[in-house]
C-alpha atoms as a PDB file:
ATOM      1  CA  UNK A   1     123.669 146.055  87.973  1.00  0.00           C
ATOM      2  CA  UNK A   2     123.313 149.778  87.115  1.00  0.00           C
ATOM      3  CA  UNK A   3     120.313 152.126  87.284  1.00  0.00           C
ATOM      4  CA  UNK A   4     119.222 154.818  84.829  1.00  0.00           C
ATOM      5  CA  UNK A   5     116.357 157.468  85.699  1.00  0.00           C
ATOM      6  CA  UNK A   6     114.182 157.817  82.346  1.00  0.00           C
ATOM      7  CA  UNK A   7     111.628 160.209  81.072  1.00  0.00           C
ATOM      8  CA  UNK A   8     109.717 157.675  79.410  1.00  0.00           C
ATOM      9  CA  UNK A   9     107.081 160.539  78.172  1.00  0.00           C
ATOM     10  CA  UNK A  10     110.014 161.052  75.863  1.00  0.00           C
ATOM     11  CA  UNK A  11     109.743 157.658  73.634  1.00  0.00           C
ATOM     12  CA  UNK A  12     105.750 158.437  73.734  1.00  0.00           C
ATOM     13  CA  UNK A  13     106.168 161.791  72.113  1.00  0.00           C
ATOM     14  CA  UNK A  14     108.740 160.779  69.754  1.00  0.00           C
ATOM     15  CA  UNK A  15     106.488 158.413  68.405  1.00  0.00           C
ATOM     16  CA  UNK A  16     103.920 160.815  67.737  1.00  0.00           C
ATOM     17  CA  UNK A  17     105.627 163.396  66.012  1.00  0.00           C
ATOM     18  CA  UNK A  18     106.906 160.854  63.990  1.00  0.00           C
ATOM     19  CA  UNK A  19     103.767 159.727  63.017  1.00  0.00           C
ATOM     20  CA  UNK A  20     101.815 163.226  63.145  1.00  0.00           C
ATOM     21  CA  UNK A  21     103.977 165.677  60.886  1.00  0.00           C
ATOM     22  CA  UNK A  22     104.060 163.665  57.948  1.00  0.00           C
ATOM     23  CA  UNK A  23     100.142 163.488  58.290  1.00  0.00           C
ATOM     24  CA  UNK A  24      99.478 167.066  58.840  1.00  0.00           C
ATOM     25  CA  UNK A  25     101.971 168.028  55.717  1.00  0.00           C
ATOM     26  CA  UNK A  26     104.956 169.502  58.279  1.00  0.00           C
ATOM     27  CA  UNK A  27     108.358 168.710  56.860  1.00  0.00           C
ATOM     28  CA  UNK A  28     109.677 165.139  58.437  1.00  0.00           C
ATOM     29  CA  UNK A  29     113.706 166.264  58.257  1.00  0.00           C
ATOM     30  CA  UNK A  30     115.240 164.946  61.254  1.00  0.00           C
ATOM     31  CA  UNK A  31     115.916 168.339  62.655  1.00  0.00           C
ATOM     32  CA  UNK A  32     112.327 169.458  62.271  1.00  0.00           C
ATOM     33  CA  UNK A  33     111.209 166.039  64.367  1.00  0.00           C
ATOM     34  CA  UNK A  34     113.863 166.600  67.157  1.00  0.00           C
ATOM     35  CA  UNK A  35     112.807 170.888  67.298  1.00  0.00           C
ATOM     36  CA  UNK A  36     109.116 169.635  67.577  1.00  0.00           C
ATOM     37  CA  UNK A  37     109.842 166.697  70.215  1.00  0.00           C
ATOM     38  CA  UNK A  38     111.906 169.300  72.073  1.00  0.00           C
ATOM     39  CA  UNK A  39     109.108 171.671  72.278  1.00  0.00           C
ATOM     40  CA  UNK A  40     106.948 169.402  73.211  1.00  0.00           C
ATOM     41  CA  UNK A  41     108.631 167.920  76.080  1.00  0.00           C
ATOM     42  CA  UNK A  42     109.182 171.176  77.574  1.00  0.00           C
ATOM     43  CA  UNK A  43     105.620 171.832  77.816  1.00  0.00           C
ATOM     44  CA  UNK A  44     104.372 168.832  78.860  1.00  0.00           C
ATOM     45  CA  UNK A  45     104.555 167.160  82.599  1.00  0.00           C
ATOM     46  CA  UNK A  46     107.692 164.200  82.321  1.00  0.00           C
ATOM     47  CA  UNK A  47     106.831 161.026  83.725  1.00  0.00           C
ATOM     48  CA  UNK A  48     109.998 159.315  85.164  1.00  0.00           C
ATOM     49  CA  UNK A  49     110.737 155.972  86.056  1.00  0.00           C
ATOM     50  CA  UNK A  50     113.860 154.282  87.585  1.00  0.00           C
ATOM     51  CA  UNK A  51     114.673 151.293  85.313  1.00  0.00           C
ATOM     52  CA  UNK A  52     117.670 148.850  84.904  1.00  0.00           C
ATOM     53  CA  UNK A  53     120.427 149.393  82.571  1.00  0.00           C
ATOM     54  CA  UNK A  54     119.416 146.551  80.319  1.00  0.00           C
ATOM     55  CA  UNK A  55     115.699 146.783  80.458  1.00  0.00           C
ATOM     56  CA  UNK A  56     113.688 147.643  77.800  1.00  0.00           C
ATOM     57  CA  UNK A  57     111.339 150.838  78.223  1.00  0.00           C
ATOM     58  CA  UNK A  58     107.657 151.121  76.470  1.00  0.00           C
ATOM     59  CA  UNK A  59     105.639 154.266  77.462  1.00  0.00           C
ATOM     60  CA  UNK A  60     102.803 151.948  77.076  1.00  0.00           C
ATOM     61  CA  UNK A  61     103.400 150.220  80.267  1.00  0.00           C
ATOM     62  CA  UNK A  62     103.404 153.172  82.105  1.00  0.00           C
ATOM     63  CA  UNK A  63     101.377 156.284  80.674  1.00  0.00           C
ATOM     64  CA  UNK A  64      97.867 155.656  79.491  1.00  0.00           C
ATOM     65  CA  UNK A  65      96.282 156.801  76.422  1.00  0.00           C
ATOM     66  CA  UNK A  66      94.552 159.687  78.412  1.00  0.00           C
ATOM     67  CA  UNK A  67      97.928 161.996  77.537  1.00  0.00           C
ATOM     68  CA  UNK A  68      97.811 160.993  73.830  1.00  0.00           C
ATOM     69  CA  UNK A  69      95.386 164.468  73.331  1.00  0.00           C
ATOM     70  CA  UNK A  70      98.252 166.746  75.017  1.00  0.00           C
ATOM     71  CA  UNK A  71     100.809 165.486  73.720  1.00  0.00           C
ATOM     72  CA  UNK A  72      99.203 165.781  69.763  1.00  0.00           C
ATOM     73  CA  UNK A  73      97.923 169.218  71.364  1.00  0.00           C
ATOM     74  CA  UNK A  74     101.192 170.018  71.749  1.00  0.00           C
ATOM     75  CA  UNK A  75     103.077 168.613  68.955  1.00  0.00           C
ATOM     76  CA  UNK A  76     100.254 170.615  66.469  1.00  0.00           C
ATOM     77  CA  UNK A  77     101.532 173.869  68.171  1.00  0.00           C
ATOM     78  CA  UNK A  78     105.387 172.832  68.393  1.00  0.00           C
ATOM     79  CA  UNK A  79     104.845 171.889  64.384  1.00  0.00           C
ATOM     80  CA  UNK A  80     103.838 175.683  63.783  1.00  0.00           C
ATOM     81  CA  UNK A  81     106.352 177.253  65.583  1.00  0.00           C
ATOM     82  CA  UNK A  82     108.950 175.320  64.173  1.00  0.00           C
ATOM     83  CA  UNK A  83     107.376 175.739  60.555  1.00  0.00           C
ATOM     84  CA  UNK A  84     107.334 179.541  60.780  1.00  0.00           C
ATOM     85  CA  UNK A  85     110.922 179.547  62.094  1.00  0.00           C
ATOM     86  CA  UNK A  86     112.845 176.289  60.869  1.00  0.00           C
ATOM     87  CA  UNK A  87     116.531 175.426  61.676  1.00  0.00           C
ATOM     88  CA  UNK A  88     117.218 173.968  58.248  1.00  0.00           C
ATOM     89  CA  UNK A  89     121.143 173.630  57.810  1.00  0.00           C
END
């Protein structure tokens, strides 16, 4: 059985920009999502885990709601940045 090291802040924020742009009135393109995610998770702190190859990962086993204001902190600033410059094709 394999072994995979996973940043499982990643499926939490992924979530919520999904979720958050479309409410805020940020475009929703799939490029937009992954610029914001991407900015996000290079500000925030990752939180990794060590999980088998076949298991399945949910942030909300490990990280508790008490991130969920960075990380919409965060995504709010990523949205701007990426709104005044986006990478549109």
């Amino acid at each position: 059985m394999g072994y995979k090291l996973v940043n499982v802040m990643e499926d939490r924020v992924f979530r919520a920009v999904g979720d958050t742009l479309p409410q805020l009135g940020y475009c929703d393109c799939e490029r937009c999502k992954s610029d914001v995610a991407a900015y996000t998770l290079s500000r925030i702190k990752p939180y990794y885990i060590v999980a088998s190859e076949n298991e399945i990962i949910s942030s909300t086993t490990y990280i508790d709601s008490s991130y969920d204001t960075e990380i919409l902190q965060t995504i709010v600033q990523a949205a701007d940045v990426v709104s005044a410059k986006p990478n549109h094709d």
